[in-house]
Every structure is written in C-alpha cells, then in structure tokens.
C-alpha atoms as a PDB file:
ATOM      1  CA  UNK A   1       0.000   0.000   0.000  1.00  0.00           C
ATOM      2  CA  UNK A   2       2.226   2.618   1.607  1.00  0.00           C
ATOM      3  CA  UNK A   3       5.287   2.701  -1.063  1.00  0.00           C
ATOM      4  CA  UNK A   4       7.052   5.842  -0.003  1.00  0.00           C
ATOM      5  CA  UNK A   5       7.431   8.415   2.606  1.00  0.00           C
ATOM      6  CA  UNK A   6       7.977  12.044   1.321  1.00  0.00           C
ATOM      7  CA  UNK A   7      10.275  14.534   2.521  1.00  0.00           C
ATOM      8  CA  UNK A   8       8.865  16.377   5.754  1.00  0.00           C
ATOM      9  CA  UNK A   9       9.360  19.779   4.509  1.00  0.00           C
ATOM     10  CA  UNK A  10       6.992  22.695   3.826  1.00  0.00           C
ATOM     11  CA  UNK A  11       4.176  24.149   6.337  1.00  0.00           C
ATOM     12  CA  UNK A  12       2.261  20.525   6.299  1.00  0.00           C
ATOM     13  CA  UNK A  13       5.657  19.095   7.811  1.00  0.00           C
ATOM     14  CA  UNK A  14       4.363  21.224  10.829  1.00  0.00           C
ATOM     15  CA  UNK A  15       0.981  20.596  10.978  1.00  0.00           C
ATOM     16  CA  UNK A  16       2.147  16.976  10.194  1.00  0.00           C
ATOM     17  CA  UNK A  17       4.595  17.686  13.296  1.00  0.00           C
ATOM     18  CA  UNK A  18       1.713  18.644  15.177  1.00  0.00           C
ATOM     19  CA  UNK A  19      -0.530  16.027  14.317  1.00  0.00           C
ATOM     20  CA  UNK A  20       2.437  14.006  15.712  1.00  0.00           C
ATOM     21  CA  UNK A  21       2.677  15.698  19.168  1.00  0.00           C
ATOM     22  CA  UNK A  22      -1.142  15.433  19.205  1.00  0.00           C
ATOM     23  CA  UNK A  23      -1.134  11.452  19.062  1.00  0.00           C
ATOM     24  CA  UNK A  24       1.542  11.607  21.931  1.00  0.00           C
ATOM     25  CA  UNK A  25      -0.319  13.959  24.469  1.00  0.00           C
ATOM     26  CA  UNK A  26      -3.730  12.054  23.366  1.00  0.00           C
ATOM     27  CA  UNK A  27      -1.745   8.682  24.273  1.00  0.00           C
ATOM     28  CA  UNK A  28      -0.432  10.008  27.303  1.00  0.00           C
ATOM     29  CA  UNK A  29      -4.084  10.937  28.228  1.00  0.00           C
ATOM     30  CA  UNK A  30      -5.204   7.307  28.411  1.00  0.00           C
ATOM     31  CA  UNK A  31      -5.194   5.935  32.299  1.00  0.00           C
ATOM     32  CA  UNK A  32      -1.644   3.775  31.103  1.00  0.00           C
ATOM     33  CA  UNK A  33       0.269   6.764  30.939  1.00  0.00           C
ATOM     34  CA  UNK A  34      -1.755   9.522  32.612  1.00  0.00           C
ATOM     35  CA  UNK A  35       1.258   9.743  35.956  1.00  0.00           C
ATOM     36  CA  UNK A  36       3.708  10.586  34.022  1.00  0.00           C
ATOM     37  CA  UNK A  37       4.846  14.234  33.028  1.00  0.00           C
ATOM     38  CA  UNK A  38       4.116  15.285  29.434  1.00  0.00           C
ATOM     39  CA  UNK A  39       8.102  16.334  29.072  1.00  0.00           C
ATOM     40  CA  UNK A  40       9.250  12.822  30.975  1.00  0.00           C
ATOM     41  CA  UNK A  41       6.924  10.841  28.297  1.00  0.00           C
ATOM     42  CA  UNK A  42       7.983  12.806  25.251  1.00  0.00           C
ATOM     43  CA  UNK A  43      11.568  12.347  26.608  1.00  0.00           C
ATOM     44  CA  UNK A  44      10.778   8.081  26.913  1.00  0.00           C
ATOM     45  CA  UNK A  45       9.256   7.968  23.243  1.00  0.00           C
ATOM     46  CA  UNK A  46      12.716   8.947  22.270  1.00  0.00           C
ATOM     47  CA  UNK A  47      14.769   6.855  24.092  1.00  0.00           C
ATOM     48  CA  UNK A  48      12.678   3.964  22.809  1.00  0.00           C
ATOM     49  CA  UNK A  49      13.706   1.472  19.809  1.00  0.00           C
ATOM     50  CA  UNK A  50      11.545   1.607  16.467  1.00  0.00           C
ATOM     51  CA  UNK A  51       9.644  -1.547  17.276  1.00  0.00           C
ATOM     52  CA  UNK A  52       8.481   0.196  20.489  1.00  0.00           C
ATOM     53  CA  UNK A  53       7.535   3.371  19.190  1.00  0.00           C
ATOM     54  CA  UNK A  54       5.778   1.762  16.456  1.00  0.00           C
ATOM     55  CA  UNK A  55       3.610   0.063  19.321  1.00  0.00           C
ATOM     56  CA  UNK A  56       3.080   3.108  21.086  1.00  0.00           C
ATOM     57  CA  UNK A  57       1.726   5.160  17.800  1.00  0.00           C
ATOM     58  CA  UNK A  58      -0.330   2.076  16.749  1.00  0.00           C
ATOM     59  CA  UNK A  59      -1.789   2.661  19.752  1.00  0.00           C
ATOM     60  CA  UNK A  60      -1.958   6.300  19.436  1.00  0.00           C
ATOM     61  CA  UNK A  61      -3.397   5.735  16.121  1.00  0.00           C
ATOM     62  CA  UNK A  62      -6.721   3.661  17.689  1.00  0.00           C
ATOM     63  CA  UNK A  63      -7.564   5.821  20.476  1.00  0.00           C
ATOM     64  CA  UNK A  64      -6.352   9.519  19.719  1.00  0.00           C
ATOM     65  CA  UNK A  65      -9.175  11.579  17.708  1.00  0.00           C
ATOM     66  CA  UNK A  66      -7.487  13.698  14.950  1.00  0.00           C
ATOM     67  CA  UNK A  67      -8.867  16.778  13.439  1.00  0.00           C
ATOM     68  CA  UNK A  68      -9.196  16.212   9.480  1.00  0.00           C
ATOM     69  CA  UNK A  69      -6.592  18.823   8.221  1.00  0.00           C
ATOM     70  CA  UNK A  70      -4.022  16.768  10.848  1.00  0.00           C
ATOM     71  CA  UNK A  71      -5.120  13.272   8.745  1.00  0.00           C
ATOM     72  CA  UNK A  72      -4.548  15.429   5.669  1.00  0.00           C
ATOM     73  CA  UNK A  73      -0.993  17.092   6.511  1.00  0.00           C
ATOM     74  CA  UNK A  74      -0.199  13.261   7.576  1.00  0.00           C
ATOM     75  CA  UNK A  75      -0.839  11.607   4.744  1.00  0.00           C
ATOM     76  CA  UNK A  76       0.726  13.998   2.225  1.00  0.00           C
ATOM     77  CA  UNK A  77       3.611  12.707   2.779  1.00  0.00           C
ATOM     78  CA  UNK A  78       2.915   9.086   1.545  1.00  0.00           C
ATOM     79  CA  UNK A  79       2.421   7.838  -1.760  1.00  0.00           C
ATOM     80  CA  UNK A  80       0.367   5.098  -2.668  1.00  0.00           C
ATOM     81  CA  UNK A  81       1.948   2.086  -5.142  1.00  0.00           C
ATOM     82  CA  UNK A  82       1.837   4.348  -8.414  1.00  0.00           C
ATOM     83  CA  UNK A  83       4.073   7.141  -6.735  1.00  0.00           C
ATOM     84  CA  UNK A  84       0.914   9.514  -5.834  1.00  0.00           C
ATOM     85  CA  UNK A  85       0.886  11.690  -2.919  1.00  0.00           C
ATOM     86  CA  UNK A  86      -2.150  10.938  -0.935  1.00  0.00           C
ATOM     87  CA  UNK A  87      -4.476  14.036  -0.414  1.00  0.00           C
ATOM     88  CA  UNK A  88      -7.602  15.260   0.526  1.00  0.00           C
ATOM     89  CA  UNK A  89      -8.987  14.096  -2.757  1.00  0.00           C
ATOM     90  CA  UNK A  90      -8.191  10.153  -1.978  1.00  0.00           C
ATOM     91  CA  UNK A  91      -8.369  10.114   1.387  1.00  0.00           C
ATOM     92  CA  UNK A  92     -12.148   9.618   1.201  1.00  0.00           C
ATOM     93  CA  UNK A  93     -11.109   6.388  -0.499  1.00  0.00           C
ATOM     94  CA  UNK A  94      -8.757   5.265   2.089  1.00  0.00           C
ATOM     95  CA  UNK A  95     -10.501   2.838   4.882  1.00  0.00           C
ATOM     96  CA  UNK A  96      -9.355   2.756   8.222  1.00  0.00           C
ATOM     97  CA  UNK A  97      -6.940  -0.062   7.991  1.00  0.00           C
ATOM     98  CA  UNK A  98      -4.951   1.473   5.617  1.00  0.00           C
ATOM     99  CA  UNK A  99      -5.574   5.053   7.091  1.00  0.00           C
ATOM    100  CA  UNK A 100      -4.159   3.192  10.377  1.00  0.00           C
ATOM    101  CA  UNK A 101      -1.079   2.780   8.442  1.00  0.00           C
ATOM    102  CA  UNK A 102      -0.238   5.544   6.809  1.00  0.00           C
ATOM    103  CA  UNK A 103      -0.151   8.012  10.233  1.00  0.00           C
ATOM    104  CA  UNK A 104       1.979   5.225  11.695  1.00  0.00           C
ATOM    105  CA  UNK A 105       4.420   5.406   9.236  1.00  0.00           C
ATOM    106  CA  UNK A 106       4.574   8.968   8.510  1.00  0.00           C
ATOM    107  CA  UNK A 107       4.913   9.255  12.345  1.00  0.00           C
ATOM    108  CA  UNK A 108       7.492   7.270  12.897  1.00  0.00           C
ATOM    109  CA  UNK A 109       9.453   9.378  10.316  1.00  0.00           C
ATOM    110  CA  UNK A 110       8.632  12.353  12.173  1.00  0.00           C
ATOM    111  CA  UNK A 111       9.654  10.848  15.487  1.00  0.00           C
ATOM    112  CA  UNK A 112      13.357  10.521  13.671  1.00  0.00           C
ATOM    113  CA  UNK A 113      13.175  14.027  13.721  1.00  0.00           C
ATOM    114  CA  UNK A 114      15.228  15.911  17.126  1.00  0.00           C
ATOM    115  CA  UNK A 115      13.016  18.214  18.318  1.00  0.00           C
ATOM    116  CA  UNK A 116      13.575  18.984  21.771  1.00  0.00           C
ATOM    117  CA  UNK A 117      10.595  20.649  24.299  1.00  0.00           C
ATOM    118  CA  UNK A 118      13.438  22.178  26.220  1.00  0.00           C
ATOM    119  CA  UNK A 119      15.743  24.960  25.408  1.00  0.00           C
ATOM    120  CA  UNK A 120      19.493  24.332  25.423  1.00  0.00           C
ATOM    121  CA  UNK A 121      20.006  27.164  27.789  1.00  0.00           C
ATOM    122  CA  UNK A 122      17.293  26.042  29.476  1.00  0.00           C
ATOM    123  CA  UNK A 123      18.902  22.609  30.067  1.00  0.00           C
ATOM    124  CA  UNK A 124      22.183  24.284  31.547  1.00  0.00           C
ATOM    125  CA  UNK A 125      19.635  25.629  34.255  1.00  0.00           C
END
C-alpha cells in the first residue's frame, strides 16, 4: 500500500509535526500513561527502539481523535503504489486499515526528527 514516505518539509511538515505531538499527548491521556509528566513521556518515546515506538503510535493511532486537516498534513507525505501523494482528494477512499497505516508510518518518520521541548540554555539551568 504505503510505497514511499515524502520529505517532511513545507508548512504541512508542521501541521504533520503537530498532528504528531497530538497522538503523543492524546496517548499520554489514556489511564496507562496519565502519571507521568508530558516532558518525561515525550523524553521516553525517544529513548525507545523503532519496534516500540511503532507500538506506542499504533496505539496512538486507535484511540487519539485527529482533526481532518491533521489526517490530511499526515498523509501527504505518503504515496500510494503508483508514486501519488495521498491528499484530501483520496483520502475519502482510504478505509481505516490502511488510514491506520499511513499516520503510523509517517509518524514514525517524524519521530526521527530531534526536536527537543526544552531549550538548550534552558537545560544548563
């Protein structure tokens, strides 16, 4: 299905960036991972291997209600087996399954990228 993720570039990578941190405070919302500090949990996705992370935004994926321009900025950055760019246009073609699949693997490219909730200088602090 899912042949190719796009670069993450461009204002969607943002909103697609958002989307992202949207899945991870909506996972650490459920009752599993409510105790822990939004910082501490972002800081744990990180440390985690693929396999795990991929578990976690499965999970994410199920449970965590995204708005539809997040699902759009998501999937723009897959193509489908002919090289296409999903959009707005085919995503009313897509069924859940393979809508599943998409934001999990466009979000585990986006969880490659370092992005840090803390300031350097606020680190030496």
């Amino acid at each position: 299905m899912i042949r190719k993720i796009l670069p993450l570039v461009g204002y969607k990578s943002l909103r697609a960036l958002n989307a992202f941190h949207a899945l991870l405070l909506g996972l650490k919302m459920l009752p599993a991972y409510q105790a822990v500090g939004y910082e501490s949990f972002f800081a744990s996705f990180g440390e985690k291997t693929d396999s795990e992370k991929e578990k976690l935004l499965r999970e994410a994926a199920v449970f965590v209600e995204l708005q539809q321009d997040e699902v759009e900025a998501l999937i723009s950055f897959a193509t489908d087996k002919n090289g296409v760019p999903y959009s707005s246009v085919n995503l009313k073609n897509l069924n859940a399954g393979e809508l599943h699949e998409i934001i999990v693997s466009v979000c585990m490219e986006i969880g490659r990228i370092k992005i840090d909730l803390v300031s350097e200088e606020e680190k030496k602090n």
